[in-house]
N, C-alpha and C. Protein backbone atom coordinates (compact mmCIF):
# COMPACT_ATOMS: atom_id res chain seq x y z
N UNK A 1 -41.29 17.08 54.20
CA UNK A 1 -41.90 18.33 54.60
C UNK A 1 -43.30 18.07 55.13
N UNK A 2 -43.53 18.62 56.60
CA UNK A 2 -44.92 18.34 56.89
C UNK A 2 -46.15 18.74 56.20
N UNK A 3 -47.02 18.21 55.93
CA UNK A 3 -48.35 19.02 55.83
C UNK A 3 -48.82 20.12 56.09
N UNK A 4 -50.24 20.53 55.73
CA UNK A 4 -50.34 22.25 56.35
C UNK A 4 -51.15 21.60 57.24
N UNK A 5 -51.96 20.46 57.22
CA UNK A 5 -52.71 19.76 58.46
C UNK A 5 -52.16 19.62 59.95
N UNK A 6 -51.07 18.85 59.46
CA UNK A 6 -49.77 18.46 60.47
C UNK A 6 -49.02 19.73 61.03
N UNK A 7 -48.64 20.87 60.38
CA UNK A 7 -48.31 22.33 60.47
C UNK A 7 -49.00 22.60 61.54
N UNK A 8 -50.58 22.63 61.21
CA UNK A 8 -51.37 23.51 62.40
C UNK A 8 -51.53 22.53 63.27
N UNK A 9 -51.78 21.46 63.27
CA UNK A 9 -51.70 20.66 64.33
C UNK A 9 -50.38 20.72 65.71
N UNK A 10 -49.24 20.75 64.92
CA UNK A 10 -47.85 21.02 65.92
C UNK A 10 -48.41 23.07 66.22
N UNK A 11 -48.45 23.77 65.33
CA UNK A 11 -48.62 25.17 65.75
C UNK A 11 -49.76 25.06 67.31
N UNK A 12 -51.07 24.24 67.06
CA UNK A 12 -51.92 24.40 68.25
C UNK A 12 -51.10 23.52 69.61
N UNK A 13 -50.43 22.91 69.12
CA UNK A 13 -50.01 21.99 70.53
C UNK A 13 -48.55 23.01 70.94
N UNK A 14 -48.11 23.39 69.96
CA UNK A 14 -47.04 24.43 70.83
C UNK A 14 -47.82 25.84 71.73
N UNK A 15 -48.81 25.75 71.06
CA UNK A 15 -49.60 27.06 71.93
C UNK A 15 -50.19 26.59 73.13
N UNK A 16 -50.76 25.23 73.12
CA UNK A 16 -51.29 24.65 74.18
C UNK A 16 -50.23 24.94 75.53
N UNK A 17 -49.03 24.45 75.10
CA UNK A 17 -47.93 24.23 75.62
C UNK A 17 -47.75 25.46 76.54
N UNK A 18 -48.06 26.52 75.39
CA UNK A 18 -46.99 27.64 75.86
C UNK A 18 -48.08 28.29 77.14
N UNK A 19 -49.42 27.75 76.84
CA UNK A 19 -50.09 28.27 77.52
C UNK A 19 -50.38 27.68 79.15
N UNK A 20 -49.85 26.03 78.90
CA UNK A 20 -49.89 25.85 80.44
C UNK A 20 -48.45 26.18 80.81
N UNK A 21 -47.19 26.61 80.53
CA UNK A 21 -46.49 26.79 81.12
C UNK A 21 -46.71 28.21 81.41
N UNK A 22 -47.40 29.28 80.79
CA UNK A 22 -47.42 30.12 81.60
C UNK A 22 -48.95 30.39 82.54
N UNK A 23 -49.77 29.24 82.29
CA UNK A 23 -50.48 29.43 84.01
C UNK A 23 -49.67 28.96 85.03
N UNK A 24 -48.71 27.94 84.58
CA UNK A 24 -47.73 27.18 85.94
C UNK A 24 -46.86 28.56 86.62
N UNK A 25 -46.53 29.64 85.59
CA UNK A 25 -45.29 30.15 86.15
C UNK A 25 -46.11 31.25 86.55
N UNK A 26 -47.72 31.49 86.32
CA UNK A 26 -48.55 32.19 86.71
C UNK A 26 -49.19 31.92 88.37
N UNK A 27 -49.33 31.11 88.75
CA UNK A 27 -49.49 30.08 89.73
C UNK A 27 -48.49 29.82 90.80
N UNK A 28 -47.17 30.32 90.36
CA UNK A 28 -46.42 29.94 90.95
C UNK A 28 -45.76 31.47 91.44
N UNK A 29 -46.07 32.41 90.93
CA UNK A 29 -45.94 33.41 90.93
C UNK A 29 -46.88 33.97 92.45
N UNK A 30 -48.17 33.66 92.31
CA UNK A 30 -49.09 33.99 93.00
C UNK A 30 -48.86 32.90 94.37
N UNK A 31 -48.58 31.82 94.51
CA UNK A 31 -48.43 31.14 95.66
C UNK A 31 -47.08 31.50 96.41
N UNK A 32 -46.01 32.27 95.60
CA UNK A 32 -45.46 32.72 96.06
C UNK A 32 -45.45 34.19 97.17
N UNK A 33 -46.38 35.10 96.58
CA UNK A 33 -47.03 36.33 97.38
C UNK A 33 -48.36 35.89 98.35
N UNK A 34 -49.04 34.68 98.41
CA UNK A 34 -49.99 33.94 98.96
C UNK A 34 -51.40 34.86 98.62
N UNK A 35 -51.55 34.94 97.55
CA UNK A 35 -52.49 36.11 97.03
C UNK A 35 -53.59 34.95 96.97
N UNK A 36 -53.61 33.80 96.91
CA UNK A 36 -54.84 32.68 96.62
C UNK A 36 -54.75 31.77 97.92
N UNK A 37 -55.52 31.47 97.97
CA UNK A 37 -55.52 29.91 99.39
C UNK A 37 -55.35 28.54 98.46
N UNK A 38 -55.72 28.76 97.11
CA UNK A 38 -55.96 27.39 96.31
C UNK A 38 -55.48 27.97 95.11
N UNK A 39 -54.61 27.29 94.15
CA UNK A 39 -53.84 28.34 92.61
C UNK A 39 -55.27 28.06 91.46
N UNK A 40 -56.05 26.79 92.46
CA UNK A 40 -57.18 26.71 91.17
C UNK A 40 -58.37 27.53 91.54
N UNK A 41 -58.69 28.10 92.38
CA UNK A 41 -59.59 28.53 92.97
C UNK A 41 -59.36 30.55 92.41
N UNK A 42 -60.35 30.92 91.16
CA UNK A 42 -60.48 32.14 90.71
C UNK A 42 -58.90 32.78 90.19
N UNK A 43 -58.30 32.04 89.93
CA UNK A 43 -56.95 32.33 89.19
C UNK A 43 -56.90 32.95 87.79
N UNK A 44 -56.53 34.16 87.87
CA UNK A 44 -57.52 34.65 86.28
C UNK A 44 -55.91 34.21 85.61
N UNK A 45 -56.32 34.36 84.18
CA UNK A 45 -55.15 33.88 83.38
C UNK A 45 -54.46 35.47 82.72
N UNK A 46 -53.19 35.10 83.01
CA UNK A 46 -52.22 36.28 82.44
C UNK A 46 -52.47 36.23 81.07
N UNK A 47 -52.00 37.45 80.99
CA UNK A 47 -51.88 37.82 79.58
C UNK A 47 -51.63 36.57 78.54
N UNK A 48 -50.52 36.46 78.82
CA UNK A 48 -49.10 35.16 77.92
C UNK A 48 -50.19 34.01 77.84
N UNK A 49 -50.67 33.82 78.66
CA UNK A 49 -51.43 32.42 78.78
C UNK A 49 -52.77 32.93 78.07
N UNK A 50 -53.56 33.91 77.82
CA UNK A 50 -54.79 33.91 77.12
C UNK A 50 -54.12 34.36 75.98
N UNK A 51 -52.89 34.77 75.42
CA UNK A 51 -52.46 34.64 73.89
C UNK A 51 -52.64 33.42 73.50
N UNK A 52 -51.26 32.57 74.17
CA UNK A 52 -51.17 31.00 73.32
C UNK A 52 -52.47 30.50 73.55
N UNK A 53 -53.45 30.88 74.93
CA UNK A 53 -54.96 29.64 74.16
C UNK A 53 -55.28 30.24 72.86
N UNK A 54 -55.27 31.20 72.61
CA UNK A 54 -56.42 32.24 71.80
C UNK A 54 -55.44 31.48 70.65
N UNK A 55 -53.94 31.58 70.77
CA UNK A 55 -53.65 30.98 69.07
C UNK A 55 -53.75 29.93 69.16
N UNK A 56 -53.85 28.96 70.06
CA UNK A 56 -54.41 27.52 69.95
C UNK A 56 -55.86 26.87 69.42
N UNK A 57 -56.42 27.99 69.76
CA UNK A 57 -58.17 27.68 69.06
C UNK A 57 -57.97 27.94 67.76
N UNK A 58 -57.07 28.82 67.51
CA UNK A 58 -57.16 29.71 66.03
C UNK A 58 -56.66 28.83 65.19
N UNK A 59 -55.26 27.61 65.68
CA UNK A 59 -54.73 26.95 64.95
C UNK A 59 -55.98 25.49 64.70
N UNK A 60 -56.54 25.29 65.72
CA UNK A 60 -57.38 24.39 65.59
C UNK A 60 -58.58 24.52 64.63
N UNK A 61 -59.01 25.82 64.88
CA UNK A 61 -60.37 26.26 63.78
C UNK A 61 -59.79 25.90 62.35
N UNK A 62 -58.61 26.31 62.43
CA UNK A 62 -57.90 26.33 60.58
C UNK A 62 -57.68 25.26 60.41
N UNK A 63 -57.32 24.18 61.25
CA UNK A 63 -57.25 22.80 60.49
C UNK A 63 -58.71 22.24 60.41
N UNK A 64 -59.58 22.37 61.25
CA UNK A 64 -60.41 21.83 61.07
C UNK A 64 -61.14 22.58 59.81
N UNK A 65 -61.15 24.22 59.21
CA UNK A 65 -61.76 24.84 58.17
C UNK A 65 -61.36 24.07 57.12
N UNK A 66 -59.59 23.82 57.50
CA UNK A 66 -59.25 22.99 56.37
C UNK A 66 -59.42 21.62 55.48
N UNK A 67 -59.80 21.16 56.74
CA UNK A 67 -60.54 19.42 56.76
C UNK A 67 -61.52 19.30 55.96
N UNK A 68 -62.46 20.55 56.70
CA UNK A 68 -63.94 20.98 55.44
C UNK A 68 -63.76 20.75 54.45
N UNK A 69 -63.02 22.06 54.14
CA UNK A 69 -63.12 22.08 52.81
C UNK A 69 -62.18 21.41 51.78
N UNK A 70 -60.96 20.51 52.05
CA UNK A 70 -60.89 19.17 51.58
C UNK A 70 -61.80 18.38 50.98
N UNK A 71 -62.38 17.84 52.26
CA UNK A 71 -63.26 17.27 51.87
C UNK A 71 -64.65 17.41 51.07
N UNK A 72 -64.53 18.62 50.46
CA UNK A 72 -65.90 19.02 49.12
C UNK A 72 -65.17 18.99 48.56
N UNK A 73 -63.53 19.33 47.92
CA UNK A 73 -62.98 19.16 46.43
C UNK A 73 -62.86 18.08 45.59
N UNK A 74 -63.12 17.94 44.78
CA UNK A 74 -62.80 16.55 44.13
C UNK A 74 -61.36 16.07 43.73
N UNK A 75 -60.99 14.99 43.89
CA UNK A 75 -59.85 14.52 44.15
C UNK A 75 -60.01 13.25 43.69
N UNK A 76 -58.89 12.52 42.84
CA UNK A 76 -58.87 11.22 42.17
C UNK A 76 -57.36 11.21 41.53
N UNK A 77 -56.80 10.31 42.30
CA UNK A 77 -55.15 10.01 42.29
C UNK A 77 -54.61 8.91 42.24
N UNK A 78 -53.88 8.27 41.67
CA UNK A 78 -53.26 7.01 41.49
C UNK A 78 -52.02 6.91 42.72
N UNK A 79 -52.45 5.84 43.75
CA UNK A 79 -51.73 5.20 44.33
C UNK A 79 -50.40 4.71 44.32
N UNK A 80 -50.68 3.43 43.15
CA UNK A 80 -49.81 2.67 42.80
C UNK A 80 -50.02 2.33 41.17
N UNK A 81 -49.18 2.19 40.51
CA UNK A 81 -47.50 2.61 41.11
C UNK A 81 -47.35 3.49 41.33
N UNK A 82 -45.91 4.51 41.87
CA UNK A 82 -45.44 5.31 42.25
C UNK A 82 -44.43 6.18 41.07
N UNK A 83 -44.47 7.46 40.61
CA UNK A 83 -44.14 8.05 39.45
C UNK A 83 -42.77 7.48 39.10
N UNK A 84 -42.14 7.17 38.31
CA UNK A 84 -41.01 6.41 37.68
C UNK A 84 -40.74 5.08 37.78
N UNK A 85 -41.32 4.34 38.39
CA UNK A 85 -41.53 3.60 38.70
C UNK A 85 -41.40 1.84 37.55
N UNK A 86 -40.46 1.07 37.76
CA UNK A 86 -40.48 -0.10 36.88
C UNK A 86 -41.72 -0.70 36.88
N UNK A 87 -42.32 -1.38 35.52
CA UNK A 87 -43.70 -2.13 35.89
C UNK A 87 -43.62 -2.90 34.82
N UNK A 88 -44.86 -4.27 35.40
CA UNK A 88 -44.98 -5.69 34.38
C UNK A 88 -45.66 -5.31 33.15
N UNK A 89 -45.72 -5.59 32.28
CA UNK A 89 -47.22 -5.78 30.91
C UNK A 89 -48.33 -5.29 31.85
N UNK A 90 -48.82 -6.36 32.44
CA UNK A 90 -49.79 -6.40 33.12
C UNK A 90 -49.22 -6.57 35.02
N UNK A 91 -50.50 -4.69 34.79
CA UNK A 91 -50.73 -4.14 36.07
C UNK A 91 -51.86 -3.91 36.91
N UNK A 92 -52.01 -4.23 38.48
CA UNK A 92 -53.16 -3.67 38.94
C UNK A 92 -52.89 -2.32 39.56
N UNK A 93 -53.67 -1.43 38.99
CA UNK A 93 -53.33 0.11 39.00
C UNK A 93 -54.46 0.41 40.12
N UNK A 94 -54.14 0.96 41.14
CA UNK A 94 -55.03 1.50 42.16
C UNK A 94 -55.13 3.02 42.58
N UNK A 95 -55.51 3.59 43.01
CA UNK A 95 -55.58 5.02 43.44
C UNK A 95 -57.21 5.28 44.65
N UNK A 96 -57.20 6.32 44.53
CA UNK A 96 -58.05 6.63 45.77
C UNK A 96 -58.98 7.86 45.26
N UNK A 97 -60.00 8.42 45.47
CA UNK A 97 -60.80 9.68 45.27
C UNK A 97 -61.87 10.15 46.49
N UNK A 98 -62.03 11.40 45.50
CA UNK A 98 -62.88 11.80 46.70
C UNK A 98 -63.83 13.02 45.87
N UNK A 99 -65.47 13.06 46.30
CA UNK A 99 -66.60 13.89 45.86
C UNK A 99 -66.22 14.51 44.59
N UNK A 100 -65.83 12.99 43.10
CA UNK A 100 -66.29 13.24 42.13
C UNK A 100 -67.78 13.79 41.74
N UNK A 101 -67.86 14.61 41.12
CA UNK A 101 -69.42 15.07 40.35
C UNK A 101 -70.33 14.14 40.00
N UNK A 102 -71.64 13.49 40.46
CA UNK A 102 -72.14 13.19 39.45
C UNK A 102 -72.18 13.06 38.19
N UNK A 103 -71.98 14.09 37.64
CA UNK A 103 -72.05 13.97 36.07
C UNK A 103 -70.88 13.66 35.28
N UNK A 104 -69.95 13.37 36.33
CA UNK A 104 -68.78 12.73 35.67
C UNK A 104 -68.43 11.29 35.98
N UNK A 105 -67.26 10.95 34.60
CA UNK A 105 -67.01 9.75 34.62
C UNK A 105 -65.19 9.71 35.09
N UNK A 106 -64.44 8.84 35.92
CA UNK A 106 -63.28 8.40 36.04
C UNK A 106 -62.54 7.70 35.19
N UNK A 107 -61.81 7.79 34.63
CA UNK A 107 -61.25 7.16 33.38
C UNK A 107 -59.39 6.86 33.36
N UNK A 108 -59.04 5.66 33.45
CA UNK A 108 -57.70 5.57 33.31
C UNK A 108 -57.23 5.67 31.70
N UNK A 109 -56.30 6.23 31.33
CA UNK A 109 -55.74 6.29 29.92
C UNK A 109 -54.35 6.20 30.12
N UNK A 110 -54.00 5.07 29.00
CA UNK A 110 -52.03 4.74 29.05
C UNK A 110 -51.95 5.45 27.87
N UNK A 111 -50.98 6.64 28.13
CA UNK A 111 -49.97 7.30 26.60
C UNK A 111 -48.75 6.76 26.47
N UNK A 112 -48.66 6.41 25.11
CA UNK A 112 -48.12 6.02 24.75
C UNK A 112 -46.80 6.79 24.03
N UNK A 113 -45.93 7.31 25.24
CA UNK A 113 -44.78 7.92 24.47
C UNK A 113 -43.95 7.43 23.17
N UNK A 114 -44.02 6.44 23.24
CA UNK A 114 -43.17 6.02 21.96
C UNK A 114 -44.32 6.36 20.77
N UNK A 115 -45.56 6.14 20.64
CA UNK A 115 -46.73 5.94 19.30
C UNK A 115 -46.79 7.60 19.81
N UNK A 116 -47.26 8.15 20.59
CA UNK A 116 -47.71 9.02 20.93
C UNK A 116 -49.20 9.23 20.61
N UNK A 117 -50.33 7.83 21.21
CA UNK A 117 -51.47 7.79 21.16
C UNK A 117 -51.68 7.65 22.53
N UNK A 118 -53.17 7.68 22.58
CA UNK A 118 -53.63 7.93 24.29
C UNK A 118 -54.39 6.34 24.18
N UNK A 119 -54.80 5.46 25.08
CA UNK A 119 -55.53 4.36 25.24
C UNK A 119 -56.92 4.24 26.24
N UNK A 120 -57.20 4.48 25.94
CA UNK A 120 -58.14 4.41 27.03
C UNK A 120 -58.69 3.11 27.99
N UNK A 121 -58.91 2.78 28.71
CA UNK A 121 -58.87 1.53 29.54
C UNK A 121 -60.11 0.72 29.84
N UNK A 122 -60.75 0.12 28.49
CA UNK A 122 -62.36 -0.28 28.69
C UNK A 122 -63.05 0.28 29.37
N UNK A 123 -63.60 0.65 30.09
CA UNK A 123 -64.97 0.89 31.03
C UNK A 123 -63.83 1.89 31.89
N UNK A 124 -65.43 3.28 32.70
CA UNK A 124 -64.71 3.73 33.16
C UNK A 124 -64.47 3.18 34.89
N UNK A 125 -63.95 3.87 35.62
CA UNK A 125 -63.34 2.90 36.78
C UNK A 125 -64.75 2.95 37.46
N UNK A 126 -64.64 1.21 38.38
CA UNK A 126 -65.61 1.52 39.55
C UNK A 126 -64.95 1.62 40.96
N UNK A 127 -65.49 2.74 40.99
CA UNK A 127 -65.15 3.26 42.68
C UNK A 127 -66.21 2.85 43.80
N UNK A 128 -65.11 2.62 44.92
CA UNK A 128 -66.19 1.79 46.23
C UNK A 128 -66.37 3.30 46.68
N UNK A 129 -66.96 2.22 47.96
CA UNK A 129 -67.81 3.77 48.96
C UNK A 129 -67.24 4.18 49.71
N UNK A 130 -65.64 3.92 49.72
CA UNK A 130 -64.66 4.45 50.54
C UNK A 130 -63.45 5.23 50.11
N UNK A 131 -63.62 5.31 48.41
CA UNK A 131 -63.25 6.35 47.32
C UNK A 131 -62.11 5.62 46.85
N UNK A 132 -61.57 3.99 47.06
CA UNK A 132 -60.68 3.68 45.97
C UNK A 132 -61.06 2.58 45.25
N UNK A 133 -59.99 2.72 44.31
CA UNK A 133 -60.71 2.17 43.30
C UNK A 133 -59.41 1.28 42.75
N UNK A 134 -59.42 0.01 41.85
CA UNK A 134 -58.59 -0.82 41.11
C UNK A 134 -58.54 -0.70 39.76
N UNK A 135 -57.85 -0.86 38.94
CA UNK A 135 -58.27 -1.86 37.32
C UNK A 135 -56.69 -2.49 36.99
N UNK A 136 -57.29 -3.69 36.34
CA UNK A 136 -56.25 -4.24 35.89
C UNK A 136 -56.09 -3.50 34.55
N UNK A 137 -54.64 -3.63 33.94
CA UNK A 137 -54.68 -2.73 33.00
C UNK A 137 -53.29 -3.77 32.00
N UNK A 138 -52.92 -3.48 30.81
CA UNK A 138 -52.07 -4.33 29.83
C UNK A 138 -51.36 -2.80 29.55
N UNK A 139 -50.09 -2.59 29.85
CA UNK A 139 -49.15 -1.77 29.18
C UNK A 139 -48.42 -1.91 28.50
N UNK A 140 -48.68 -1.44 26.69
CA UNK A 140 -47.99 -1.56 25.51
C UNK A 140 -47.95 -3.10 25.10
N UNK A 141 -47.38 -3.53 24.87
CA UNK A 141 -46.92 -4.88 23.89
C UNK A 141 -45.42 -5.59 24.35
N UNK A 142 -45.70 -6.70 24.41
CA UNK A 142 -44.21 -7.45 24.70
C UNK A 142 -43.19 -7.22 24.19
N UNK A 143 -43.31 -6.53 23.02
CA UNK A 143 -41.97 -5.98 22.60
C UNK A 143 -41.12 -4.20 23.41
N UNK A 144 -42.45 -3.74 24.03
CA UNK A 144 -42.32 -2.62 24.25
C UNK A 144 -41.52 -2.81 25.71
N UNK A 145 -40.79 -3.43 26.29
CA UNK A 145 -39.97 -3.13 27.65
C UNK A 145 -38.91 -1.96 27.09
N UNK A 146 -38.73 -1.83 28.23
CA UNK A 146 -37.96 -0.28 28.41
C UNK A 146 -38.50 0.98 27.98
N UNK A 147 -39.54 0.62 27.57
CA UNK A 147 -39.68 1.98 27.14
C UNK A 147 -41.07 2.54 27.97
N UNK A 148 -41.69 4.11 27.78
CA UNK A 148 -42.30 4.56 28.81
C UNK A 148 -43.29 5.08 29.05
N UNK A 149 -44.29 5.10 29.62
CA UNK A 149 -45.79 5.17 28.53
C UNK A 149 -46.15 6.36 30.50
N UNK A 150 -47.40 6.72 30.01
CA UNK A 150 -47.93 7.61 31.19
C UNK A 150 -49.08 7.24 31.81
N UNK A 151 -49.55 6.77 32.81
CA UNK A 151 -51.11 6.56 33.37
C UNK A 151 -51.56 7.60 33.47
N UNK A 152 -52.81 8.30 33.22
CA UNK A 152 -53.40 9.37 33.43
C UNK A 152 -54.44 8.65 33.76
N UNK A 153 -55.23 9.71 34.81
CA UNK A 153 -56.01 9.59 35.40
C UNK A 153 -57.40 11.04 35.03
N UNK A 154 -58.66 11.12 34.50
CA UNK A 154 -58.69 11.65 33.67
C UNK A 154 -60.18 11.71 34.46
N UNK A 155 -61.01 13.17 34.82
CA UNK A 155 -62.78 12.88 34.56
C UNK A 155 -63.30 13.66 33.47
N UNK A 156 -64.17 12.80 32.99
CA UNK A 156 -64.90 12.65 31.80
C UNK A 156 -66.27 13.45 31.97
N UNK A 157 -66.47 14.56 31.15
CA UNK A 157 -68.53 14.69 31.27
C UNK A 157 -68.48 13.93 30.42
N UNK A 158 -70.25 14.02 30.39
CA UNK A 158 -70.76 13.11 29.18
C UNK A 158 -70.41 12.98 28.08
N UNK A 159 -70.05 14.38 27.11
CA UNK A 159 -69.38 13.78 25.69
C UNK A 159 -68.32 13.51 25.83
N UNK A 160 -67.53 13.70 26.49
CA UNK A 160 -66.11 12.68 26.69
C UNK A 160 -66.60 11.41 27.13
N UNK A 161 -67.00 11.02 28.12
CA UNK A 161 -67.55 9.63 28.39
C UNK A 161 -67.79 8.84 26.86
N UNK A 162 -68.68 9.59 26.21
CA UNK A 162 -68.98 8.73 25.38
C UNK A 162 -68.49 8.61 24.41
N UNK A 163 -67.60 9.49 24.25
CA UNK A 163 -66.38 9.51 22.88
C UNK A 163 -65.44 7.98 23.55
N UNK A 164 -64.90 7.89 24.75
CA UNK A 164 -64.37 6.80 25.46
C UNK A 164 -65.55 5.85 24.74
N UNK A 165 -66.32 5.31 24.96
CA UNK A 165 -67.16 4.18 25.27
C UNK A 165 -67.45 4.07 23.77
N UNK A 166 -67.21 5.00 22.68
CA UNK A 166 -67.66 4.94 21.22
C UNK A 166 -66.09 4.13 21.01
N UNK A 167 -65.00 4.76 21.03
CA UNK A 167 -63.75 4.41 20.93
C UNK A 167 -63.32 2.56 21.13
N UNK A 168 -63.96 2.08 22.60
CA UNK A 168 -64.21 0.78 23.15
C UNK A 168 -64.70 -0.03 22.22
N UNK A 169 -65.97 0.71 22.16
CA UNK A 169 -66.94 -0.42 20.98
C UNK A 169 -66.73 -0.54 19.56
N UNK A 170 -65.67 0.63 19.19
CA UNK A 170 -65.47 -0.06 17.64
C UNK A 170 -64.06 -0.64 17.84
N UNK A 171 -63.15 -0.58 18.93
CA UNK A 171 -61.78 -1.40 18.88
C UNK A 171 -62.33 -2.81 19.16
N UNK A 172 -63.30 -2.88 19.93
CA UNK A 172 -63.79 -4.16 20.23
C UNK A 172 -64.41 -4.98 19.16
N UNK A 173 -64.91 -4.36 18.50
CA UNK A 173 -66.01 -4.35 17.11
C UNK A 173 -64.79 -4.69 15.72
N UNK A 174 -64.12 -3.80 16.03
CA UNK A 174 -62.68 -4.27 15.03
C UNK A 174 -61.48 -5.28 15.53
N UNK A 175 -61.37 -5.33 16.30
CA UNK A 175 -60.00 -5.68 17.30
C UNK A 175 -58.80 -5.25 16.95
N UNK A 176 -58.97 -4.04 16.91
CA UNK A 176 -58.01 -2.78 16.72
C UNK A 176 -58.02 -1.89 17.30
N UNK A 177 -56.88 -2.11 18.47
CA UNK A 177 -56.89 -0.80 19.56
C UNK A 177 -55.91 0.15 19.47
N UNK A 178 -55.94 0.83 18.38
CA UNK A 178 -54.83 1.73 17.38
C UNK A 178 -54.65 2.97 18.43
N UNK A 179 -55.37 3.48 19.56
CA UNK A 179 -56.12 4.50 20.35
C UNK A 179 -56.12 5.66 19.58
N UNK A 180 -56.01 6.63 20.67
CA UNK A 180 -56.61 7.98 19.98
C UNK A 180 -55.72 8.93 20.18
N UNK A 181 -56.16 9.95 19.20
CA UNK A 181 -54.82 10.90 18.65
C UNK A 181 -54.58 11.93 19.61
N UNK A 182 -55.99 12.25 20.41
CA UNK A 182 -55.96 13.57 21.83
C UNK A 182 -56.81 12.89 22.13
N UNK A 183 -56.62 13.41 23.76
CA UNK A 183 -58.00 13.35 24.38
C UNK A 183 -58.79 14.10 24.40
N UNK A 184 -60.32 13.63 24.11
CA UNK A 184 -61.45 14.30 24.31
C UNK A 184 -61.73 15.90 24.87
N UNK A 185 -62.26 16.51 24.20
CA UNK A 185 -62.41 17.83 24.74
C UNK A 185 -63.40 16.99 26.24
N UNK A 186 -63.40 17.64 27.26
CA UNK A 186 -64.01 17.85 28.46
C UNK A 186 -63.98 16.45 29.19
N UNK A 187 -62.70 15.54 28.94
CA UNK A 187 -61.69 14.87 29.93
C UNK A 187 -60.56 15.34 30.39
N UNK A 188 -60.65 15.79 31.52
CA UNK A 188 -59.77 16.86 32.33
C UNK A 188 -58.85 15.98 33.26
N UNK A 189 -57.69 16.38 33.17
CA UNK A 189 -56.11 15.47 33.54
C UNK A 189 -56.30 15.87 35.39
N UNK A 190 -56.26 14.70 35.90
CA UNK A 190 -56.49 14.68 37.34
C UNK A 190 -55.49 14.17 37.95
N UNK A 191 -54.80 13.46 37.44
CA UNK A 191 -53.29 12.99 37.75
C UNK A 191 -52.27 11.80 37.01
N UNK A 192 -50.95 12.02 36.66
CA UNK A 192 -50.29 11.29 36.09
C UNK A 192 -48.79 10.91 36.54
N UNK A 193 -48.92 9.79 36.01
CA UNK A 193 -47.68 8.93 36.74
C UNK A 193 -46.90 8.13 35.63
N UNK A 194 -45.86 8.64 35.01
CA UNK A 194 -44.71 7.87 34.41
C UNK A 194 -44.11 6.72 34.89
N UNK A 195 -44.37 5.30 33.96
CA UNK A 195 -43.71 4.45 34.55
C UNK A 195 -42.55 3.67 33.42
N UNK A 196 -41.99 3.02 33.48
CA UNK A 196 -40.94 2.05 32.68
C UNK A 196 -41.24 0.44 32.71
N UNK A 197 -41.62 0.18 31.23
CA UNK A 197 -41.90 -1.28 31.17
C UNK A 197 -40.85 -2.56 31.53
N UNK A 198 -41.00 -3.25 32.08
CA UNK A 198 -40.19 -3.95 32.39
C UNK A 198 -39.76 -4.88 31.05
């Protein structure tokens, strides 16, 4: 199914369309009665033909309104893998974003359907200046194939951030990464992808 980008994009080029075929049959109309010496020379445009421009600008303004304002929402999505998807222990998990908040943090977390704990993924992600981002990541335990855990993709304010980064430093501090029972009040679910351990 196309886009609503792609939508208005084909909507303005069918209007384009519709609009030079009816200066042609406008033009052709008039060289027929010899009402012009030249069809380009003060040829006003029919009706039919100043509709489809008029919905051709209109379709164009809306994709481009739409482009706008895209681009101010914040957006942060996992790439790869792809939702159901078979995967190793160890994965490089990628995704893409766009005009996260300042005051927030990006955070990958593996749930763990079988424990039914959340993990959180050391540090939160670093994103380039072109809005994607990597981490290598360890899913479940070698015993755990077949079975099916969730990537979430998660932004963090500050006391979530630091509930994450408190969480880090005492599994690290213990070497016990037992994770956690919920997530953090004010880490908000930005996108998730079910996969199957190999």
């Amino acid at each position: 199914m196309p886009s609503l980008e792609a939508t208005s994009i084909i909507i303005a080029l069918i209007n384009v369309a519709g609009a030079i075929i009816c200066a042609l049959i406008n033009r052709s109309q008039r060289q027929s009665q010899d009402e012009l010496s030249s069809p380009l020379e003060g040829m006003p445009l029919s009706r039919g033909t100043r509709i489809f421009l008029y919905l051709a600008v209109i379709s164009f303004g809306f994709f481009i309104a739409q482009r706008l304002f895209q681009s101010s929402q914040t957006m942060v999505e996992i790439t790869y893998p792809q939702d159901q998807a078979a995967v190793d222990q160890c994965e490089l998990i990628q995704g893409t974003s766009r005009a996260i908040p300042p005051e927030s943090s990006a955070w990958l977390v593996i749930f763990s359907k079988d424990v039914g704990r959340y993990y959180p993924q050391a540090n939160p992600l670093l994103i380039g200046a072109d809005g994607k981002w990597s981490m290598k990541v360890f899913i479940g335990l070698d015993s755990d194939a077949e079975k099916y855990f969730d990537l979430l993709l998660v932004l963090a304010d500050d006391t979530a951030n630091q509930e994450f980064l408190d969480y880090e430093k005492q599994a690290y501090a213990e070497k016990n990464w037992s994770g956690m029972e919920f997530l953090p009040a004010g880490a908000d679910l930005y996108d998730q992808v079910t996969v199957q351990r190999r």
